[in-house]
N, C-alpha and C. Protein backbone atom coordinates (compact mmCIF):
# COMPACT_ATOMS: atom_id res chain seq x y z
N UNK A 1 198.91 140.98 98.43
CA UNK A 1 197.47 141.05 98.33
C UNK A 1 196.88 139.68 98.00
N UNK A 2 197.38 138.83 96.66
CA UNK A 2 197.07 137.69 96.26
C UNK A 2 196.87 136.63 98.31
N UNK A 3 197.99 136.50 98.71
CA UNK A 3 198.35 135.65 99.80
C UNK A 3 196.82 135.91 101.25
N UNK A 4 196.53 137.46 101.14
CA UNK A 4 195.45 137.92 101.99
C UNK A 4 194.49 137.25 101.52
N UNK A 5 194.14 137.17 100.00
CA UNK A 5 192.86 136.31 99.59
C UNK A 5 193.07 135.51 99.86
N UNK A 6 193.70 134.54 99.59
CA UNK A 6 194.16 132.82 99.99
C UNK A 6 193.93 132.70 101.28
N UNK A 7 194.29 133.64 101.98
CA UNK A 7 193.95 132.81 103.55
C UNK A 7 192.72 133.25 103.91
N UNK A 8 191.88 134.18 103.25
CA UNK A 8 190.62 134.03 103.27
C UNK A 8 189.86 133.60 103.07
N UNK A 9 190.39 132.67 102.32
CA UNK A 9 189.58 131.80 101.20
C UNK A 9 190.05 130.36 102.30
N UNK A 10 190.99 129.81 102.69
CA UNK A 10 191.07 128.66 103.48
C UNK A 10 190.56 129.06 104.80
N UNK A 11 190.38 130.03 105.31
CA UNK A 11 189.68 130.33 106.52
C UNK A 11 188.37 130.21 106.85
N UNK A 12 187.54 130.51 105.49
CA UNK A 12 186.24 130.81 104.87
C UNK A 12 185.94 128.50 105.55
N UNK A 13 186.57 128.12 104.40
CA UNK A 13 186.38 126.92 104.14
C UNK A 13 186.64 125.77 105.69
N UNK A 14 187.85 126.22 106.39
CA UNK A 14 187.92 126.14 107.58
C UNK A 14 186.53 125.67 108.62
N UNK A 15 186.31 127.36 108.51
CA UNK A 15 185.01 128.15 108.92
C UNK A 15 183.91 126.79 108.95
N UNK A 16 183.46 126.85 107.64
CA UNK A 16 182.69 125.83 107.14
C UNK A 16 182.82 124.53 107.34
N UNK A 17 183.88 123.69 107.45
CA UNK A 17 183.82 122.80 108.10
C UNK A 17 184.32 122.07 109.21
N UNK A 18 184.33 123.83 110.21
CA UNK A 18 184.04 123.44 111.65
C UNK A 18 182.49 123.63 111.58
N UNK A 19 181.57 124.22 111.18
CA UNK A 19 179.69 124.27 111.18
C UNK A 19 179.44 122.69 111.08
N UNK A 20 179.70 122.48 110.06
CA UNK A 20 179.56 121.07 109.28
C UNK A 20 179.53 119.80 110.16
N UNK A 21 181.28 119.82 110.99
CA UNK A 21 181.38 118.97 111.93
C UNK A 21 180.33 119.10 113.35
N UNK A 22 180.34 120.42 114.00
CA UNK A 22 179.38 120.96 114.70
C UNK A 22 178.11 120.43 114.37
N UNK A 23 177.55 120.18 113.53
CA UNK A 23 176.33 120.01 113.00
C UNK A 23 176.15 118.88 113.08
N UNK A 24 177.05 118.29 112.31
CA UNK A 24 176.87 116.42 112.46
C UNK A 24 176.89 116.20 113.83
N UNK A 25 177.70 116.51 115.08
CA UNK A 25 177.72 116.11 116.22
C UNK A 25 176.13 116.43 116.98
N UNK A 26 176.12 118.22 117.06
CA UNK A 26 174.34 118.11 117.11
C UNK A 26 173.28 117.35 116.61
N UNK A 27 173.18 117.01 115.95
CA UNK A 27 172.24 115.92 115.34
C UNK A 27 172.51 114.82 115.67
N UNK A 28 173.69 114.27 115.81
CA UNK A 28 173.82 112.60 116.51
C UNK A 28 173.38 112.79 117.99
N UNK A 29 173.62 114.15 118.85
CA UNK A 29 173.33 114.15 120.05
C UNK A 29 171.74 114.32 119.82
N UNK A 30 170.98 114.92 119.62
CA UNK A 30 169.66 114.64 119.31
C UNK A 30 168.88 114.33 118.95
N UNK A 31 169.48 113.19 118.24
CA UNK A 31 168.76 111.56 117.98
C UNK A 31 168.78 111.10 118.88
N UNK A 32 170.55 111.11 119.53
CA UNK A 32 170.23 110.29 120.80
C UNK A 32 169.57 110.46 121.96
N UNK A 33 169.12 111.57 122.18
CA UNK A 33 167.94 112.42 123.06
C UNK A 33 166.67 111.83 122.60
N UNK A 34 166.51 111.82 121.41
CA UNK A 34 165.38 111.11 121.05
C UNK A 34 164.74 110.19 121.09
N UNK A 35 165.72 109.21 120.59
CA UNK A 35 165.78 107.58 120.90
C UNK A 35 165.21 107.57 122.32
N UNK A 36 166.30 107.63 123.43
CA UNK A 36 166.19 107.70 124.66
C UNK A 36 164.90 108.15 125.35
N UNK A 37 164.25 109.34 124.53
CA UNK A 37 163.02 109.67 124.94
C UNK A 37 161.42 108.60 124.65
N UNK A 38 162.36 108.24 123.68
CA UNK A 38 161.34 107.18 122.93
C UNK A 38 161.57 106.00 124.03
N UNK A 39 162.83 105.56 123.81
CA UNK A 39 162.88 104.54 125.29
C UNK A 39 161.68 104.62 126.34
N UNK A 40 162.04 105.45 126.69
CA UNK A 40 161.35 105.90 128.22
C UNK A 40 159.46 105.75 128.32
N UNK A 41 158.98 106.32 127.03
CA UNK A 41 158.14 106.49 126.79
C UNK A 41 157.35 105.03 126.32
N UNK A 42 157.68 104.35 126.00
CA UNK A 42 157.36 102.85 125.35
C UNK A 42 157.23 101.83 127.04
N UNK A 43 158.35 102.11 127.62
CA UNK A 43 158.50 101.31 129.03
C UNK A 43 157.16 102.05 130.12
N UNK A 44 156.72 103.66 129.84
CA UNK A 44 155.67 103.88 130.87
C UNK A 44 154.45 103.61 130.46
N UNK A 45 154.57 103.05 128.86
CA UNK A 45 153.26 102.60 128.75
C UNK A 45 153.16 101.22 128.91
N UNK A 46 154.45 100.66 129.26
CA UNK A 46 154.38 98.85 129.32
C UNK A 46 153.76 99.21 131.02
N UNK A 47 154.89 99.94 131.88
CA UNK A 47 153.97 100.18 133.28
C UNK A 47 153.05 100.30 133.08
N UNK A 48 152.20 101.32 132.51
CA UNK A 48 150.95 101.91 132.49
C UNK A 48 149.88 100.20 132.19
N UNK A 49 150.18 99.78 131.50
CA UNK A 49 149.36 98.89 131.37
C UNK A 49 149.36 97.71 131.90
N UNK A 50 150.13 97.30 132.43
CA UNK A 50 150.59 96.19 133.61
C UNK A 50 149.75 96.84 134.58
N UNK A 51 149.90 97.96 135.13
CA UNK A 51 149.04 98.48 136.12
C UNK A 51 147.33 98.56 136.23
N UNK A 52 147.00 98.61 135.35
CA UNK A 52 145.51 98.76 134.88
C UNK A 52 144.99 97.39 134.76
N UNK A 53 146.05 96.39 134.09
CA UNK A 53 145.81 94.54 133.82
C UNK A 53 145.43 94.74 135.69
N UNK A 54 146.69 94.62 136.65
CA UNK A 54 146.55 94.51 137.71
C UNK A 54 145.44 95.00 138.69
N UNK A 55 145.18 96.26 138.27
CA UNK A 55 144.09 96.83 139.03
C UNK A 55 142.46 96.02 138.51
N UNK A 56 142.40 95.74 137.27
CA UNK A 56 141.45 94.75 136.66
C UNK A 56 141.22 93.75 137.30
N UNK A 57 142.24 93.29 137.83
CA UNK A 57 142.37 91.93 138.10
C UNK A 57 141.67 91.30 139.79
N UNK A 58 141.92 92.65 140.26
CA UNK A 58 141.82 92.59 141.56
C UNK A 58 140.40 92.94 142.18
N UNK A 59 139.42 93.71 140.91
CA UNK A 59 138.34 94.02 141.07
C UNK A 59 137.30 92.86 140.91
């Protein structure tokens, strides 16, 4: 009986830090989604406004 608890008890803990690791990996992947989104978003406003200088320019 003692030995059934014990491996419930390292299974439990196991358990827990496969979430843990899981977790840390989700979150590094969706920063890096983030970042990246942020990327993207900074460069269409450098287009965006190069475009408008240009269209200014021409008027």
């Amino acid at each position: 009986m003692l030995n059934i608890k014990k491996a419930k008890i390292s299974l439990f803990i196991l358990l827990v830090l496969c979430f843990l690791v899981a977790g840390f990996f989700a979150g590094q992947a969706y920063r890096e989604h983030a970042d990246h989104a942020k990327e993207k978003l900074e460069e269409a406003a450098i287009i965006k406004a190069r475009l408008e200088r240009w269209i200014d320019n021409d008027n």
